[in-house]
C-alpha atoms as a PDB file:
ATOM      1  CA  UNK A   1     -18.036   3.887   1.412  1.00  0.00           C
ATOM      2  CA  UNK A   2     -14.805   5.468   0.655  1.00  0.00           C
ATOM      3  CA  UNK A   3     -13.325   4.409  -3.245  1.00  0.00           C
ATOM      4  CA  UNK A   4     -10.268   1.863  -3.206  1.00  0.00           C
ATOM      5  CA  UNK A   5      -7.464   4.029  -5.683  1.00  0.00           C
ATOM      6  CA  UNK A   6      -5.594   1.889  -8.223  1.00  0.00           C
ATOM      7  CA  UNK A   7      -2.581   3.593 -10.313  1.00  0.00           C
ATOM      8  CA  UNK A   8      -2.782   2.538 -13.527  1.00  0.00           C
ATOM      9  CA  UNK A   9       0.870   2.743 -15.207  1.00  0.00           C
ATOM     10  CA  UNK A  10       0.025   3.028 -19.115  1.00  0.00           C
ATOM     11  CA  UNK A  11       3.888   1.969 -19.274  1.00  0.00           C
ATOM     12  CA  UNK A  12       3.918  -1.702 -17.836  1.00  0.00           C
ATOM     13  CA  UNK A  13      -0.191  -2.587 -16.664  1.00  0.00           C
ATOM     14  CA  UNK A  14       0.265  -4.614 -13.383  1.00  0.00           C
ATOM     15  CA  UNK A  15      -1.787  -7.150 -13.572  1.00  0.00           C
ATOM     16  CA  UNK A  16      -1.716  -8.287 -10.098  1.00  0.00           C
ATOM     17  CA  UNK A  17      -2.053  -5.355  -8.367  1.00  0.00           C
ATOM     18  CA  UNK A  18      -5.477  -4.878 -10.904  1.00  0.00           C
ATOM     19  CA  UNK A  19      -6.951  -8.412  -9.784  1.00  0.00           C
ATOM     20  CA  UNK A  20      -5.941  -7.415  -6.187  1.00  0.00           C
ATOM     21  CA  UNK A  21      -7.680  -3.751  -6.195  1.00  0.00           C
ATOM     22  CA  UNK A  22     -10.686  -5.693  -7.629  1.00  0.00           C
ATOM     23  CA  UNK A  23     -10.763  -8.373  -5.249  1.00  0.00           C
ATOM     24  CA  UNK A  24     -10.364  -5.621  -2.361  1.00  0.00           C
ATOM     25  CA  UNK A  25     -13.433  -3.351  -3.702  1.00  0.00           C
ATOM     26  CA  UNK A  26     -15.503  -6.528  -4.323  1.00  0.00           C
ATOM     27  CA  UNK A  27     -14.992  -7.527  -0.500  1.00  0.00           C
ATOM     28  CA  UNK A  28     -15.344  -4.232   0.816  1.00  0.00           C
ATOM     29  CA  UNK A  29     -18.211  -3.432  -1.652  1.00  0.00           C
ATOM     30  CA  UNK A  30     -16.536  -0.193  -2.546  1.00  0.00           C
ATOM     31  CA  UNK A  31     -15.958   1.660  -5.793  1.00  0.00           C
ATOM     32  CA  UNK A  32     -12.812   1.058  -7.267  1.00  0.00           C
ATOM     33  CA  UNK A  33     -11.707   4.199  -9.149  1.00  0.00           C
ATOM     34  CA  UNK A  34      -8.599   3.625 -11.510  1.00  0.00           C
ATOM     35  CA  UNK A  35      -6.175   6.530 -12.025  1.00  0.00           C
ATOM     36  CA  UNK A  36      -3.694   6.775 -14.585  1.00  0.00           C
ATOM     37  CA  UNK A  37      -1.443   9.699 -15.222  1.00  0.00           C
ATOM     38  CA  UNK A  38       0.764  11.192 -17.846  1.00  0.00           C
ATOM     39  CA  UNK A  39       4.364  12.747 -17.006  1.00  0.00           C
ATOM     40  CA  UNK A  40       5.094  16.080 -18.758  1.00  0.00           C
ATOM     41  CA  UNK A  41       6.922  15.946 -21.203  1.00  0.00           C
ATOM     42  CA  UNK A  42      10.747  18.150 -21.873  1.00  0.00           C
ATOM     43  CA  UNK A  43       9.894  21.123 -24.479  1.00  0.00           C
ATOM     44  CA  UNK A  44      13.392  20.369 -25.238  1.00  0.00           C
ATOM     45  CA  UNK A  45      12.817  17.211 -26.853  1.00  0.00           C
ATOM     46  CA  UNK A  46      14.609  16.082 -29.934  1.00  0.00           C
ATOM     47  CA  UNK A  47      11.121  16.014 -31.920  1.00  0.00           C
ATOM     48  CA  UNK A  48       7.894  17.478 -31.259  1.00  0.00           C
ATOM     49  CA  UNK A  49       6.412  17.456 -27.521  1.00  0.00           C
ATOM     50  CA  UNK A  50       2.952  18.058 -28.303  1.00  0.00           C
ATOM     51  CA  UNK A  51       2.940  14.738 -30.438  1.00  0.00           C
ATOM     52  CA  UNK A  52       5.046  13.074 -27.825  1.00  0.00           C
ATOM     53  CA  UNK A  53       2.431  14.118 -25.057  1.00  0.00           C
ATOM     54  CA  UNK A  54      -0.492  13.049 -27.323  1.00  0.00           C
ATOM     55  CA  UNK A  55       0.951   9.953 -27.843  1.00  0.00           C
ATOM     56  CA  UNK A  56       1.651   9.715 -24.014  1.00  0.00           C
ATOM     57  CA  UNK A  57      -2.353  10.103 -23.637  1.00  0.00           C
ATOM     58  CA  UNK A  58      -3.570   7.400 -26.146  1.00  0.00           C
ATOM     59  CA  UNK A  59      -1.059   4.967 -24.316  1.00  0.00           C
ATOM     60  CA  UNK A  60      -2.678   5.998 -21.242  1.00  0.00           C
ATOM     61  CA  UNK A  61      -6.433   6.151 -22.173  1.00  0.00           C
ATOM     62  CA  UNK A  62      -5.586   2.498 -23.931  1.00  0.00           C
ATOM     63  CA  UNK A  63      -4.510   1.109 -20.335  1.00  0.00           C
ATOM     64  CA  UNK A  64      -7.516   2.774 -18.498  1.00  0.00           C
ATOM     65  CA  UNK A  65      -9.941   0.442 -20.973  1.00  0.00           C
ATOM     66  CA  UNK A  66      -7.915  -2.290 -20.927  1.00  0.00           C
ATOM     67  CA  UNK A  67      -7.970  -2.571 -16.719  1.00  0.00           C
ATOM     68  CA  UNK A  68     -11.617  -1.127 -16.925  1.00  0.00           C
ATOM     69  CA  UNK A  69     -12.310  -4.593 -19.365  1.00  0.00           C
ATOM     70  CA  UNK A  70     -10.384  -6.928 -16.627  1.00  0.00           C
ATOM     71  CA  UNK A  71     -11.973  -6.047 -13.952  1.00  0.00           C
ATOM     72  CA  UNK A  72     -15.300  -6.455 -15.252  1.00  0.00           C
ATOM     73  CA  UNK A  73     -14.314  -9.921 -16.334  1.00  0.00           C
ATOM     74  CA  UNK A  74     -13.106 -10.338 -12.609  1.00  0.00           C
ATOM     75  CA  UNK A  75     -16.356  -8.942 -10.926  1.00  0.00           C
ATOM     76  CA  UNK A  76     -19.206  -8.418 -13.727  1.00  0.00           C
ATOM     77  CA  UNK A  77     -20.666  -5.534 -12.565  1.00  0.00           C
ATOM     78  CA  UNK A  78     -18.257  -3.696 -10.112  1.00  0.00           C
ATOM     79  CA  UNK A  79     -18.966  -0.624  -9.613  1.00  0.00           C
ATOM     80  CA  UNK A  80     -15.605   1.931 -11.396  1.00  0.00           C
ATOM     81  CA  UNK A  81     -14.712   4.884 -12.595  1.00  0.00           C
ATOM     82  CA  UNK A  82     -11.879   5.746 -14.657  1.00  0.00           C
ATOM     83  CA  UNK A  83      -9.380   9.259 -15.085  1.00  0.00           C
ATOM     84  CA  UNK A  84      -6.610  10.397 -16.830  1.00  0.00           C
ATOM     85  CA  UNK A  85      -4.692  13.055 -15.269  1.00  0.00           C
ATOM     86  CA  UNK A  86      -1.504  15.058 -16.648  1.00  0.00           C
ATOM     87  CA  UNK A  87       0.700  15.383 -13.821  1.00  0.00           C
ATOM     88  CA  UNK A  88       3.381  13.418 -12.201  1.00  0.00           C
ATOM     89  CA  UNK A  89       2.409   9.914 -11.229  1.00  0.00           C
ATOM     90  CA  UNK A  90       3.149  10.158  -7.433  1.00  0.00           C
ATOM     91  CA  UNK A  91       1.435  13.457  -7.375  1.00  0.00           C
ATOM     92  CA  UNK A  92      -1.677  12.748  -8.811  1.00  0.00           C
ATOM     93  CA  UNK A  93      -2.139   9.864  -7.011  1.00  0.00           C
ATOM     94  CA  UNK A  94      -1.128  11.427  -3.720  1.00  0.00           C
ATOM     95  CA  UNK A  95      -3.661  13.952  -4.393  1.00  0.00           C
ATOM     96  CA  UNK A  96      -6.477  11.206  -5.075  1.00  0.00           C
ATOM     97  CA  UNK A  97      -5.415   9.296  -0.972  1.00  0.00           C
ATOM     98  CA  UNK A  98      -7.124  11.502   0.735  1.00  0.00           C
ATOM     99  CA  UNK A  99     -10.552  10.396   1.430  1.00  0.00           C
ATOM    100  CA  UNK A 100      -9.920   7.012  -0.213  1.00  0.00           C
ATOM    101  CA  UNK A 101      -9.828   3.225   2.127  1.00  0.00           C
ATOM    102  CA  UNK A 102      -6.750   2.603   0.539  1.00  0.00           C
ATOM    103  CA  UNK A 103      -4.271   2.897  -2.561  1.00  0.00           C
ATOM    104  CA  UNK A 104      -2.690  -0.226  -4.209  1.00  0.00           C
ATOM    105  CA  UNK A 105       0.170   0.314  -6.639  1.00  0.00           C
ATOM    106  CA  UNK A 106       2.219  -2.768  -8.804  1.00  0.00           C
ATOM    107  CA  UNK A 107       6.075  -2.267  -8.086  1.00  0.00           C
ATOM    108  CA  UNK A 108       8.457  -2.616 -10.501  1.00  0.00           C
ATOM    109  CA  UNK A 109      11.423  -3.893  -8.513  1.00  0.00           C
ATOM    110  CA  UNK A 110      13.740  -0.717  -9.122  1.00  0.00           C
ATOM    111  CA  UNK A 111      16.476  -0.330  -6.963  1.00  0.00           C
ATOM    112  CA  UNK A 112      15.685   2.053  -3.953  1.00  0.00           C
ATOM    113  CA  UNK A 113      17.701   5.339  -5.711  1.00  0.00           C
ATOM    114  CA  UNK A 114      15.844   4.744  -8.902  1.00  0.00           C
ATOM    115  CA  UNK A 115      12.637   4.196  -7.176  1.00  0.00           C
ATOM    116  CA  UNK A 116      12.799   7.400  -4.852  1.00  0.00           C
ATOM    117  CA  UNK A 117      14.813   9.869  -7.456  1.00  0.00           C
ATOM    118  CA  UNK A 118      13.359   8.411 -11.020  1.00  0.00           C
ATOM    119  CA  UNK A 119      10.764  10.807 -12.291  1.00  0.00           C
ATOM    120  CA  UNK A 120       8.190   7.965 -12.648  1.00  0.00           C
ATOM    121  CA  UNK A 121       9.033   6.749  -9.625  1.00  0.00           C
ATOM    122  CA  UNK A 122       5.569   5.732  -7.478  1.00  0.00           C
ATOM    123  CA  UNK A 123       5.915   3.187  -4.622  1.00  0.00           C
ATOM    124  CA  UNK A 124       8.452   4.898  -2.410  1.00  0.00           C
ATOM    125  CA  UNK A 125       6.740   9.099  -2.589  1.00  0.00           C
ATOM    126  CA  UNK A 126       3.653   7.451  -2.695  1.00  0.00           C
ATOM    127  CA  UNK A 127       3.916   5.603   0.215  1.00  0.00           C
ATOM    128  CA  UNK A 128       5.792   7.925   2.338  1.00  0.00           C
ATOM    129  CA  UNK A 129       3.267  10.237   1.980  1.00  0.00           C
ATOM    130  CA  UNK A 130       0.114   9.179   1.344  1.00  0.00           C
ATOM    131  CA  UNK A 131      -3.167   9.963   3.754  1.00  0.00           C
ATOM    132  CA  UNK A 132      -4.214   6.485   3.532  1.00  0.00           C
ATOM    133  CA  UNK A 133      -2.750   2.785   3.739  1.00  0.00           C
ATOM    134  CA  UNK A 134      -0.597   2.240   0.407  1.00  0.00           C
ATOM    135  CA  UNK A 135      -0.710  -1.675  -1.077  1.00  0.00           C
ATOM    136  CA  UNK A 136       2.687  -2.323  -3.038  1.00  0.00           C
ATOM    137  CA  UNK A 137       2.152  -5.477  -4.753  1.00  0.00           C
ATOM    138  CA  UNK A 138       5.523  -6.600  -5.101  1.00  0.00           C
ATOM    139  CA  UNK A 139       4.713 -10.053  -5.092  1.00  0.00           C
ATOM    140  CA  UNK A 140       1.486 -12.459  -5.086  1.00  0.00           C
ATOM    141  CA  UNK A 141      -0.431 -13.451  -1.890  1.00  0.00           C
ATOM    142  CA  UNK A 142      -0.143 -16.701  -0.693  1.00  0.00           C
ATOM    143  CA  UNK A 143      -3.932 -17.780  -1.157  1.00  0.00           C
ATOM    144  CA  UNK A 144      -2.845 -21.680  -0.373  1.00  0.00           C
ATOM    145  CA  UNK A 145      -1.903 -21.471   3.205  1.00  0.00           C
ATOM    146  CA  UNK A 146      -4.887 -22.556   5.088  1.00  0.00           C
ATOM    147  CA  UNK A 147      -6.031 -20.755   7.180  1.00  0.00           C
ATOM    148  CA  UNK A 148      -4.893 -18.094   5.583  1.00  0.00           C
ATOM    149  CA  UNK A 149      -2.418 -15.504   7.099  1.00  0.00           C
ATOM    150  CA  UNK A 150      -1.858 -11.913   7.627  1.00  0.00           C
ATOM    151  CA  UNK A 151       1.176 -10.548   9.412  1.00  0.00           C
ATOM    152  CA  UNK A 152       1.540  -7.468  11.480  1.00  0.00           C
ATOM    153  CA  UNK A 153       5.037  -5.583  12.875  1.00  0.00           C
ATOM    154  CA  UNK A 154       4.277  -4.609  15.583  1.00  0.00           C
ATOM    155  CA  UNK A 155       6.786  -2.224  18.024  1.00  0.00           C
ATOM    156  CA  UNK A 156       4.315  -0.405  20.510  1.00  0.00           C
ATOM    157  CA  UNK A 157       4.667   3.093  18.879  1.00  0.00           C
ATOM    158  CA  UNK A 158       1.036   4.669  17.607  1.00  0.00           C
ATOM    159  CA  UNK A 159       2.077   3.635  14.346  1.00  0.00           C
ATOM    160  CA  UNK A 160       2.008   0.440  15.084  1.00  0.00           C
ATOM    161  CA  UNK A 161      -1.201   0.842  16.850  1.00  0.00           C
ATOM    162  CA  UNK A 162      -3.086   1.985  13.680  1.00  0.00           C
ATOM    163  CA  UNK A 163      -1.491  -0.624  11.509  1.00  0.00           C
ATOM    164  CA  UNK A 164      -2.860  -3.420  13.615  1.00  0.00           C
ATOM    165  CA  UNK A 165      -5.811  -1.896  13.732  1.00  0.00           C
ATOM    166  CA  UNK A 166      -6.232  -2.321  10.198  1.00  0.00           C
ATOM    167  CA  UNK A 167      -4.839  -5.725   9.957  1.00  0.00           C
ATOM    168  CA  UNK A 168      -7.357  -7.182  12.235  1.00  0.00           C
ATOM    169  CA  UNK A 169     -10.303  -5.284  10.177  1.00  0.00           C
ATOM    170  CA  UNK A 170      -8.032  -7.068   6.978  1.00  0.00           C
ATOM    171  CA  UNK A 171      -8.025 -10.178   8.295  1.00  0.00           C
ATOM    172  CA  UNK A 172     -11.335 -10.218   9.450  1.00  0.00           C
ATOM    173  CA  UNK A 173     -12.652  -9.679   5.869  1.00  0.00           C
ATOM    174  CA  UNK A 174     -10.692 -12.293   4.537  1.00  0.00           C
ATOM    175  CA  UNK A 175     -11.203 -14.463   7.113  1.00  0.00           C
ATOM    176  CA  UNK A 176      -7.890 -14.884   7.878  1.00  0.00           C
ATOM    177  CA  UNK A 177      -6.068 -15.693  11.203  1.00  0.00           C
ATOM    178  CA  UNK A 178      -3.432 -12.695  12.267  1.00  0.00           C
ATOM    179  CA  UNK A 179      -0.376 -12.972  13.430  1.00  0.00           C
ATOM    180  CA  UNK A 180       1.293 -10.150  15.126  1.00  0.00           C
ATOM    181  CA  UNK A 181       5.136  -9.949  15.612  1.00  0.00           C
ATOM    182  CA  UNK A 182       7.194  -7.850  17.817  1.00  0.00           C
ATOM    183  CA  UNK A 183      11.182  -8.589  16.856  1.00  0.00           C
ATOM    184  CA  UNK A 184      13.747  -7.524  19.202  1.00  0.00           C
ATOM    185  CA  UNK A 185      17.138  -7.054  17.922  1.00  0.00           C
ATOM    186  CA  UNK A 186      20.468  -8.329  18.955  1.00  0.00           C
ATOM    187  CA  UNK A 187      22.541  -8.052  20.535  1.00  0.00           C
ATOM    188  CA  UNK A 188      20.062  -7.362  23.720  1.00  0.00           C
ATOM    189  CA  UNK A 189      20.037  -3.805  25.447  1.00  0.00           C
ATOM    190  CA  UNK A 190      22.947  -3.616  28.284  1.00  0.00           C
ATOM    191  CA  UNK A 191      21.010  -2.929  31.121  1.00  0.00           C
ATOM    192  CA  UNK A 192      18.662  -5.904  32.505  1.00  0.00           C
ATOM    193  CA  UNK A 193      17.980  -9.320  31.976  1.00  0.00           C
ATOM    194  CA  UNK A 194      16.635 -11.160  28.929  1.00  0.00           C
ATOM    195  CA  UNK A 195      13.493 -12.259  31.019  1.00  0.00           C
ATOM    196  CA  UNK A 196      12.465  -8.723  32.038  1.00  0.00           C
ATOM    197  CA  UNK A 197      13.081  -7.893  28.639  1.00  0.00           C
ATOM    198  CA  UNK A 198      10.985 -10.258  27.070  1.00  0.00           C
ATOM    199  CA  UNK A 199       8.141  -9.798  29.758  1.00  0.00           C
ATOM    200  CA  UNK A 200       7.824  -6.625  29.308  1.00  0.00           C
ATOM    201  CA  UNK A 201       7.836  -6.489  25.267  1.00  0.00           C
ATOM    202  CA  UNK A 202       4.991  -9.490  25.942  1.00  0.00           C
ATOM    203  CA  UNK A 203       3.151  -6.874  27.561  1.00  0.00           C
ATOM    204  CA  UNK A 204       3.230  -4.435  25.339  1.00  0.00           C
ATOM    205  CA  UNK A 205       2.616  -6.334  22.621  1.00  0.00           C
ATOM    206  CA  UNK A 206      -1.094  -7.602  24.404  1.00  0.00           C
ATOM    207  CA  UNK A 207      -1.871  -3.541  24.733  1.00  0.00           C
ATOM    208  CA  UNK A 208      -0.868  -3.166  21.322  1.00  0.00           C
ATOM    209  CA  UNK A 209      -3.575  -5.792  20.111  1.00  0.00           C
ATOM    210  CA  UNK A 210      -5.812  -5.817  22.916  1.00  0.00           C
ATOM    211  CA  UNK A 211      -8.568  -3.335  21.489  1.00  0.00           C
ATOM    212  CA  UNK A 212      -8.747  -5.129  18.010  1.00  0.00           C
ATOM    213  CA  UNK A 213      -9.298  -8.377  19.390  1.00  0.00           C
ATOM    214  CA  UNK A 214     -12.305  -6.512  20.883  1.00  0.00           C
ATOM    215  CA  UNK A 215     -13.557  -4.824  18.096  1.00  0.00           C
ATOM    216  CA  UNK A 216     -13.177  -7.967  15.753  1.00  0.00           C
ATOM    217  CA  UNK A 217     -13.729 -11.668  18.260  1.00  0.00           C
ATOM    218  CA  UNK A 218     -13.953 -13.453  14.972  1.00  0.00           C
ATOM    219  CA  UNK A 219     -10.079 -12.884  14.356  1.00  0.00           C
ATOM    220  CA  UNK A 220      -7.686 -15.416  15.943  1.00  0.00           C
ATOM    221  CA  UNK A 221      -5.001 -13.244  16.270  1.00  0.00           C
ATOM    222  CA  UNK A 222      -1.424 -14.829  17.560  1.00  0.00           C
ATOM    223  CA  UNK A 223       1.049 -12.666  19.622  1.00  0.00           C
ATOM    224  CA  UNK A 224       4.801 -13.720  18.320  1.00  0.00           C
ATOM    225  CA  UNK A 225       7.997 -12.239  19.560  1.00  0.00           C
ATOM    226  CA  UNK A 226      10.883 -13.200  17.465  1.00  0.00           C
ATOM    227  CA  UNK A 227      14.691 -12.276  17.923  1.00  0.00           C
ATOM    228  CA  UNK A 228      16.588 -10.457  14.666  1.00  0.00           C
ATOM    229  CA  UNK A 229      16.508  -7.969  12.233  1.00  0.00           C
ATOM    230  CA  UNK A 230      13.134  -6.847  11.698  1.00  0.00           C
ATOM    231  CA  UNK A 231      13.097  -6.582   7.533  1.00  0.00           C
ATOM    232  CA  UNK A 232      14.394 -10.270   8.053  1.00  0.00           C
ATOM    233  CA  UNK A 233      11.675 -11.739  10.353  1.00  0.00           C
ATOM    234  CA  UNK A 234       8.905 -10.588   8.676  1.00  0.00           C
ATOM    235  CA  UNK A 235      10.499 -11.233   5.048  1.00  0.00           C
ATOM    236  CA  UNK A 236      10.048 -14.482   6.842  1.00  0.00           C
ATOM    237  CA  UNK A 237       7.117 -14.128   7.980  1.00  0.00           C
ATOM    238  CA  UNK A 238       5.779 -12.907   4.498  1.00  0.00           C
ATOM    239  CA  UNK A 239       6.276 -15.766   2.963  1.00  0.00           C
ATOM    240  CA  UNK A 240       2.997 -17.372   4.110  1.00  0.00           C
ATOM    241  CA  UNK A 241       1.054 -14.261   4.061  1.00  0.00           C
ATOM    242  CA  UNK A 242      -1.728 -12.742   2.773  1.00  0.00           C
ATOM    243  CA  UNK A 243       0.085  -9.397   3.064  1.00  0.00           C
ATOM    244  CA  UNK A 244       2.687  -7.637   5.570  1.00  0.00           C
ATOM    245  CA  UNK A 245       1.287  -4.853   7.454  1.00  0.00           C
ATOM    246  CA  UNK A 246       3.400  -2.076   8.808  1.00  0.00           C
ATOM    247  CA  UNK A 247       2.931   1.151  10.196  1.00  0.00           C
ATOM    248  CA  UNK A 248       4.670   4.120   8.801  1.00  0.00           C
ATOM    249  CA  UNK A 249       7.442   5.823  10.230  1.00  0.00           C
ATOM    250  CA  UNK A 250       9.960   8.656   9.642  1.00  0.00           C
ATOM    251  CA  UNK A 251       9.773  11.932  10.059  1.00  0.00           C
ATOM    252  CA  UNK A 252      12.756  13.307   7.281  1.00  0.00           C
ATOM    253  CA  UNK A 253      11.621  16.069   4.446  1.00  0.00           C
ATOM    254  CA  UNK A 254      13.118  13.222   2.147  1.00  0.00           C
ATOM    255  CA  UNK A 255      10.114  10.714   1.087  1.00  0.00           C
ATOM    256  CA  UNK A 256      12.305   7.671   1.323  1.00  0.00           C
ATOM    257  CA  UNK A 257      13.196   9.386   4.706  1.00  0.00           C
ATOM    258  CA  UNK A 258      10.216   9.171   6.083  1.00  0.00           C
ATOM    259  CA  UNK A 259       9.705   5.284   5.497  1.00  0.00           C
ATOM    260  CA  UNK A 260      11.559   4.203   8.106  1.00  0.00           C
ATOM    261  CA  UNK A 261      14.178   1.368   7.553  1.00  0.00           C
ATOM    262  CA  UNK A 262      11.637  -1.242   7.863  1.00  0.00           C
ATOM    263  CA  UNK A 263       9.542  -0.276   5.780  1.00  0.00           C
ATOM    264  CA  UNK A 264      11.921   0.527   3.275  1.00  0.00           C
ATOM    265  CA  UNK A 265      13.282  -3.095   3.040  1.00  0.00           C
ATOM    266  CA  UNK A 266      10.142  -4.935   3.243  1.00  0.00           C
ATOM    267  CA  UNK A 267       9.121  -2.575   0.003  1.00  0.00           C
ATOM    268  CA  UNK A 268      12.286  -4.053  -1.584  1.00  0.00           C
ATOM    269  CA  UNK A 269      12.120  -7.665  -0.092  1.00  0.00           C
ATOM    270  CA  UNK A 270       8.781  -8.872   1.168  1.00  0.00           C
ATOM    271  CA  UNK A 271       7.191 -12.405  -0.459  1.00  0.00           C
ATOM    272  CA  UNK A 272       3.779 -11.180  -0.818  1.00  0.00           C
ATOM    273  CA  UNK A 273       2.044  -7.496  -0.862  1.00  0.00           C
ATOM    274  CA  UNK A 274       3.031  -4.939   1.436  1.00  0.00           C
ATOM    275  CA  UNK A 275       0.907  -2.682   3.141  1.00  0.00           C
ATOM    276  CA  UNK A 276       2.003   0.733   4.815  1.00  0.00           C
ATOM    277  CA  UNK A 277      -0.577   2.512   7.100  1.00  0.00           C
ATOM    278  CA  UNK A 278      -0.013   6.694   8.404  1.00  0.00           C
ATOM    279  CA  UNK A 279      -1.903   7.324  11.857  1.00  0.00           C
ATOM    280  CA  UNK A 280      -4.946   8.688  10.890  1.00  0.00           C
ATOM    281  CA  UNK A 281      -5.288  12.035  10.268  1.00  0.00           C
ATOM    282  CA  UNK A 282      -1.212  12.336   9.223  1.00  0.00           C
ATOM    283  CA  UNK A 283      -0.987  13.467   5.845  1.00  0.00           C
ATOM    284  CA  UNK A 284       1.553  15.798   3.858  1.00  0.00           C
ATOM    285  CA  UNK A 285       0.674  19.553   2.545  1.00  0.00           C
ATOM    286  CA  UNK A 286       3.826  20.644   1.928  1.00  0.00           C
ATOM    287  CA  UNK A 287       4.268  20.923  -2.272  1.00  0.00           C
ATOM    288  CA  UNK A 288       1.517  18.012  -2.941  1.00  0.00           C
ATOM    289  CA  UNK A 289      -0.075  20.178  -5.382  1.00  0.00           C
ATOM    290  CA  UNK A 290       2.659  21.216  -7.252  1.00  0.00           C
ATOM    291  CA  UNK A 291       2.901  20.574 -10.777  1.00  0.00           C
ATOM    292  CA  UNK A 292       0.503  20.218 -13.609  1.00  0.00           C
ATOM    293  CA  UNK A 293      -2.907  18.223 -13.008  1.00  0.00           C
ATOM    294  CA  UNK A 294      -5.525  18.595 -15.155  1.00  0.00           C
ATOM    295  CA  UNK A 295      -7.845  16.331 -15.168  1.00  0.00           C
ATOM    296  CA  UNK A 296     -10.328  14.807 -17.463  1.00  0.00           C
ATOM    297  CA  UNK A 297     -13.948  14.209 -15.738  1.00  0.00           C
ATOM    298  CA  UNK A 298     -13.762  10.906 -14.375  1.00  0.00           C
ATOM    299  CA  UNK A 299     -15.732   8.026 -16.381  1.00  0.00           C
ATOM    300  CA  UNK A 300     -18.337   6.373 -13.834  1.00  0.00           C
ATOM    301  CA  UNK A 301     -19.126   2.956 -14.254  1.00  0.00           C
ATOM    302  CA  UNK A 302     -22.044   2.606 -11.553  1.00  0.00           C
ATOM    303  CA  UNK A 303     -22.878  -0.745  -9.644  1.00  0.00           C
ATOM    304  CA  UNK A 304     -25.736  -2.094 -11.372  1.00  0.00           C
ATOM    305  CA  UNK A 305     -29.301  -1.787  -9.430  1.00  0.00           C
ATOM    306  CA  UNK A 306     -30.374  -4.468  -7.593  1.00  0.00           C
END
């Protein structure tokens, strides 16, 4: 069972995104492995940068036992491990996605050029690049809506394909119903009518689900197709969610390039946790392992013996 990967920001400890990492690895019995890193410091500092950098670590080792302590509260017993890293945030947790079921992240509502140039910056290089789904809590899930609700975009690219794919397995361990939205935008293209249009989007939208409703009968899953902007729709949409699940897109050298626009604004707008899935096997190399990383052994917590 592959670890669910939180980031732990010594900084500003998101709470939610903890309980929700926990939840996750208690559901998918999984080891939740918590990962928090400290920038390098500027030799060029005003004051001393070895007692700056120390300092940086206590911070950090502080906020590794503090989430360690919540979670066990959570889920008495839950099987963790901890590690502190020097490096860049994005890096070391880009580093840590491959292999894992997914990463989840707390966002701390920058605006997008602070979030994708800032040198703590997380959510945005994180998520453009990382080799499995990224969770950005950005806000809470809506737990009241019965029954409850998770939303897919869905566009009939292979992106999409892999994020529904992984909303149906979501909301089949939640037990939630899923709703999967195509949005077509206005105005409508020149050429045809707006009945062949929407026939034809219908039927791609059925492929597009058709092998998940296979793999997972116990998921109700609803087929929508909705007329707008996407980010607006399934803003919408998120509102009664569980989460937002979107595939990734963009191809650009620049991280916040390779989002995609939709992406980009549901990161920045959404009403409950976004979640951004590569196709499988996509993953960067180029410059991941620049930088400094050096790692303290990881602290295992095992799951207690039945």
């Amino acid at each position: 069972m592959s670890d669910v990967l939180a980031g732990i920001d010594p900084r500003d400890l998101s709470v939610p995104a903890l309980v929700w990492a926990a939840d996750e690895s208690e559901r998918r019995g999984a080891r939740l492995r918590l990962v928090a890193a400290v920038a390098p410091v500027h030799d060029r500092l005003p004051y001393g940068a070895t007692a700056h950098q120390s300092s940086l670590r206590i911070r950090a080792e502080s906020a590794l036992a503090n989430a360690e302590d919540l979670v066990q509260e959570l889920h008495s017993g839950l099987w963790t491990a901890t590690e502190l890293v020097d490096g860049t945030p994005a890096t070391v947790l880009y580093e840590r996605t491959r292999g894992a079921a997914l990463a989840v992240v707390g966002s701390r509502h920058l605006g997008r050029a602070a979030e994708v140039l800032s040198e703590g910056s997380v959510v945005v290089p994180l998520t453009a690049r990382a080799h499995c789904p990224v969770v950005v809590i950005r806000e809470p899930e809506h737990t009241a809506v019965h029954p409850p609700l998770v939303v897919v975009g869905v566009d009939g690219s292979r992106d999409c394909r892999a994020a529904v794919a992984f909303a149906t397995a979501e909301a089949s361990l939640r037990e939630a119903r899923l709703m999967a939205v195509w949005v077509w935008p206005r105005p409508l293209p020149a050429r045809g009518d707006e009945s062949e249009y929407l026939a034809e989007h219908r039927r791609l939208l059925a492929e597009s689900v058709a092998g998940c409703a296979e793999r997972h009968p116990d998921v109700d899953i609803e087929q929508v197709i909705m007329r707008g902007h996407p980010v607006e729709e399934l803003t919408r949409a998120s509102r009664e969610a569980l989460a937002v699940v979107v595939g990734r897109r963009g191809r650009g050298g620049y991280s916040g390039m390779r989002l995609g626009s939709t992406v980009h604004g549901l990161l920045h707008h959404a009403a409950c946790p976004v979640i951004t899935v590569p196709l499988p096997g996509r993953g960067e190399t180029d410059g991941a392992s620049s930088g400094a990383d050096r790692s303290r052994s990881p602290t295992d917590r095992p799951a207690p013996q039945g």
